[in-house]
N, C-alpha and C. Protein backbone atom coordinates (compact mmCIF):
# COMPACT_ATOMS: atom_id res chain seq x y z
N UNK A 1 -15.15 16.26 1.85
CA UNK A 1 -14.34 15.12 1.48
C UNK A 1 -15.22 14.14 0.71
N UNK A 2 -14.53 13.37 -0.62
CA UNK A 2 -15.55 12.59 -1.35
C UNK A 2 -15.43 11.02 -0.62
N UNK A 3 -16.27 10.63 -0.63
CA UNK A 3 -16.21 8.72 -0.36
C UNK A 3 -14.84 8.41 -0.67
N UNK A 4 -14.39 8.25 -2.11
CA UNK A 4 -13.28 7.66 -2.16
C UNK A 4 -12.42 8.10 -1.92
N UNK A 5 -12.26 9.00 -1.16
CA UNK A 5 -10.53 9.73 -0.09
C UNK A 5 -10.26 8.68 0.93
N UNK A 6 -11.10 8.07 1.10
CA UNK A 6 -11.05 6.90 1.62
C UNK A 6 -10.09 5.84 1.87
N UNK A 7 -9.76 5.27 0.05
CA UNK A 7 -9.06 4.56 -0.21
C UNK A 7 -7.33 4.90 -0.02
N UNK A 8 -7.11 6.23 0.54
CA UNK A 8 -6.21 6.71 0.98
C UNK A 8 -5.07 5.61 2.36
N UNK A 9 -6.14 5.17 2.90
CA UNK A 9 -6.06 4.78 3.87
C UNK A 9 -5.55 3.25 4.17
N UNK A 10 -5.78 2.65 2.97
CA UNK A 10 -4.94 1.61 2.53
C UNK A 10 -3.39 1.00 2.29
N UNK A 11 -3.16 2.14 2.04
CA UNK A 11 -1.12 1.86 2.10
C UNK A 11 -0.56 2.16 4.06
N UNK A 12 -1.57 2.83 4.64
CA UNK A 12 -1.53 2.86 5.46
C UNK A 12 -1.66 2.09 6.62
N UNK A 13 -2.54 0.96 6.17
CA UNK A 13 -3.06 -0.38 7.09
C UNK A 13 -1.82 -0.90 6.41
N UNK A 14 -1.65 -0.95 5.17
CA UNK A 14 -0.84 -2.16 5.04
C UNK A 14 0.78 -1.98 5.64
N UNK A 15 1.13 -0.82 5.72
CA UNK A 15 2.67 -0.52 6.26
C UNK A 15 2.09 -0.74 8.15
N UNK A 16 1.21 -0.26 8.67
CA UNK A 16 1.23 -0.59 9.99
C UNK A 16 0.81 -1.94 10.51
N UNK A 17 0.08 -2.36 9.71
CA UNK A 17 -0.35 -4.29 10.10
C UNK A 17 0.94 -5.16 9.63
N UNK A 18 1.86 -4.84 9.04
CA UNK A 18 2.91 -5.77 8.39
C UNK A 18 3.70 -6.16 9.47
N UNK A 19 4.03 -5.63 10.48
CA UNK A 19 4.58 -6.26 11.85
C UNK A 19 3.86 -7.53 12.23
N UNK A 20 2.60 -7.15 12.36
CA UNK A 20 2.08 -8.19 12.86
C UNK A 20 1.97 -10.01 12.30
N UNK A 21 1.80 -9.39 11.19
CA UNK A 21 1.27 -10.92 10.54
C UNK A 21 2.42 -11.24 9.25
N UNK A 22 3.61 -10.03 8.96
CA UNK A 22 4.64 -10.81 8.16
C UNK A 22 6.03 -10.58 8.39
N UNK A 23 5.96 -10.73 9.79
CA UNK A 23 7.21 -10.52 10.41
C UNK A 23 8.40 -11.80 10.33
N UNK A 24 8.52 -12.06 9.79
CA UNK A 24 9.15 -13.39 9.29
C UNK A 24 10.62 -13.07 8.01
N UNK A 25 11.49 -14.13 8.12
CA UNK A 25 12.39 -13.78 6.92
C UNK A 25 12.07 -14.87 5.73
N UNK A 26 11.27 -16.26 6.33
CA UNK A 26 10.63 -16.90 4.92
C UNK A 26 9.93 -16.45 4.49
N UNK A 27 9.00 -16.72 3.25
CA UNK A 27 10.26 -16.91 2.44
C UNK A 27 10.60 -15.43 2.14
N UNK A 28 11.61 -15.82 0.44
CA UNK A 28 12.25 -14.48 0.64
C UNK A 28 11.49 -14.50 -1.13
N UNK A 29 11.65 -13.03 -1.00
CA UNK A 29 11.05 -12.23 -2.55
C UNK A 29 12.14 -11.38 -3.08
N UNK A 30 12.48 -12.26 -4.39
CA UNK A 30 13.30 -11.40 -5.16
C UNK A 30 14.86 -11.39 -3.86
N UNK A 31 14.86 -12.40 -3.05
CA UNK A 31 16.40 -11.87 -2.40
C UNK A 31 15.73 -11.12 -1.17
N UNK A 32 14.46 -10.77 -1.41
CA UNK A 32 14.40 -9.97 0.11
C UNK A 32 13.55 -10.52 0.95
N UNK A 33 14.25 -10.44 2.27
CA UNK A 33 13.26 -11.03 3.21
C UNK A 33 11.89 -10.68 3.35
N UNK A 34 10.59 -11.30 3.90
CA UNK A 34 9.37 -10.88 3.37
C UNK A 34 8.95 -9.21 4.04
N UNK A 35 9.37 -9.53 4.71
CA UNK A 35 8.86 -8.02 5.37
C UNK A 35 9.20 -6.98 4.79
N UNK A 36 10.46 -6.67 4.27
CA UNK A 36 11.18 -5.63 3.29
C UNK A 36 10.57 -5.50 2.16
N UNK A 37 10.10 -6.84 1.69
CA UNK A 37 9.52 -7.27 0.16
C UNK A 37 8.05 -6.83 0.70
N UNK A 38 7.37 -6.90 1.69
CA UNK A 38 5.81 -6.28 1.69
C UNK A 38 6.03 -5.05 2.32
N UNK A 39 6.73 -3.99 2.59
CA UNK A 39 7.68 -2.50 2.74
C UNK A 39 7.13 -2.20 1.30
N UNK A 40 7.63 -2.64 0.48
CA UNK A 40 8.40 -2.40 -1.00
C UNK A 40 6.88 -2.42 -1.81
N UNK A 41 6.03 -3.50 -1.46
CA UNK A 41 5.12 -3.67 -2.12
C UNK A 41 3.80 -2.65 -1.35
N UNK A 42 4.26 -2.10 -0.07
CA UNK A 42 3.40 -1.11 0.20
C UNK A 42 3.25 0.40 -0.22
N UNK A 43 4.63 0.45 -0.51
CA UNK A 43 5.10 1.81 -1.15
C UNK A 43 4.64 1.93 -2.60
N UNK A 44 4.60 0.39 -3.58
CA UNK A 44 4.25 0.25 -4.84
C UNK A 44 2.74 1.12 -4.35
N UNK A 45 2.10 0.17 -3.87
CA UNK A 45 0.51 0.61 -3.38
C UNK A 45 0.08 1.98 -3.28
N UNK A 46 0.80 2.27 -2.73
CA UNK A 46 0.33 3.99 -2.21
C UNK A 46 0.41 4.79 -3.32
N UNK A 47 1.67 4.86 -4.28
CA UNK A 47 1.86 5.46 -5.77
C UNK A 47 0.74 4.86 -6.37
N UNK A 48 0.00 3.91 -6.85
CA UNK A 48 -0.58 3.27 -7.39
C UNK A 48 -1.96 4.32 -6.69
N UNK A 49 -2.23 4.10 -5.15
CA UNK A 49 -3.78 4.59 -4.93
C UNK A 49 -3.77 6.05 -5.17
N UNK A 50 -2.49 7.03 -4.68
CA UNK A 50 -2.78 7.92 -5.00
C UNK A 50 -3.06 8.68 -6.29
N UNK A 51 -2.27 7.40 -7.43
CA UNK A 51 -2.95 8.09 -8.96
C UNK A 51 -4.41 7.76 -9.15
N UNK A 52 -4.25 6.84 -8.15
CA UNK A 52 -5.85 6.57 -8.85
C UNK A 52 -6.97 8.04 -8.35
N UNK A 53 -6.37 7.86 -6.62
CA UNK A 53 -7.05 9.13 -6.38
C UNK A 53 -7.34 10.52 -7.18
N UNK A 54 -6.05 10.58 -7.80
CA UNK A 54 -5.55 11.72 -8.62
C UNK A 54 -6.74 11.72 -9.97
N UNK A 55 -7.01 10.71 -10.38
CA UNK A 55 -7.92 10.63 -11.85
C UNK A 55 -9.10 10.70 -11.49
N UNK A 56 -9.69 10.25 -9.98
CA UNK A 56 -10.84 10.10 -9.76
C UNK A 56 -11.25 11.70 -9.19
N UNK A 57 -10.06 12.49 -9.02
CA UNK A 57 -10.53 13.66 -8.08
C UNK A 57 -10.74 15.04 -9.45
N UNK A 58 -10.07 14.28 -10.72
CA UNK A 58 -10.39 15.14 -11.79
C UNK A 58 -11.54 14.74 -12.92
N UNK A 59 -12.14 13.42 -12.24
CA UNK A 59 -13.58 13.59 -12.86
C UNK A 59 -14.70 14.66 -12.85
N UNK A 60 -15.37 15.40 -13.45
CA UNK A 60 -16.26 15.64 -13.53
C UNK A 60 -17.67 15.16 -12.22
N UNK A 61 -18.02 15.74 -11.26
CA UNK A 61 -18.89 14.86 -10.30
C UNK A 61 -20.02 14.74 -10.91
């Protein structure tokens, strides 16, 4: 496994810590209450790390 498989692990904290600390309906994003709206923005995340993963795993080492 390389170091940065790592960063995998990030959409992952952020969908399981979001109970804790943005459990709230203020404010609201775009119409959605925050928690749905940091849902939404965790799912952005994960598409986002896994391309990155994806470019970094077809470098050349």
């Amino acid at each position: 496994m390389r170091p940065h498989h790592a960063l995998a692990l990030l959409p992952l904290a952020a969908l399981l810590g979001a109970p804790f600390f943005a459990n709230r309906v203020e404010p609201r994003i775009l119409g959605l209450p925050f928690l749905l709206a940091w849902c939404v923005g965790a799912v952005l995340l994960a598409s986002a790390t896994m391309a990155l993963l994806h470019w970094l795993d077809r470098r050349p080492r």
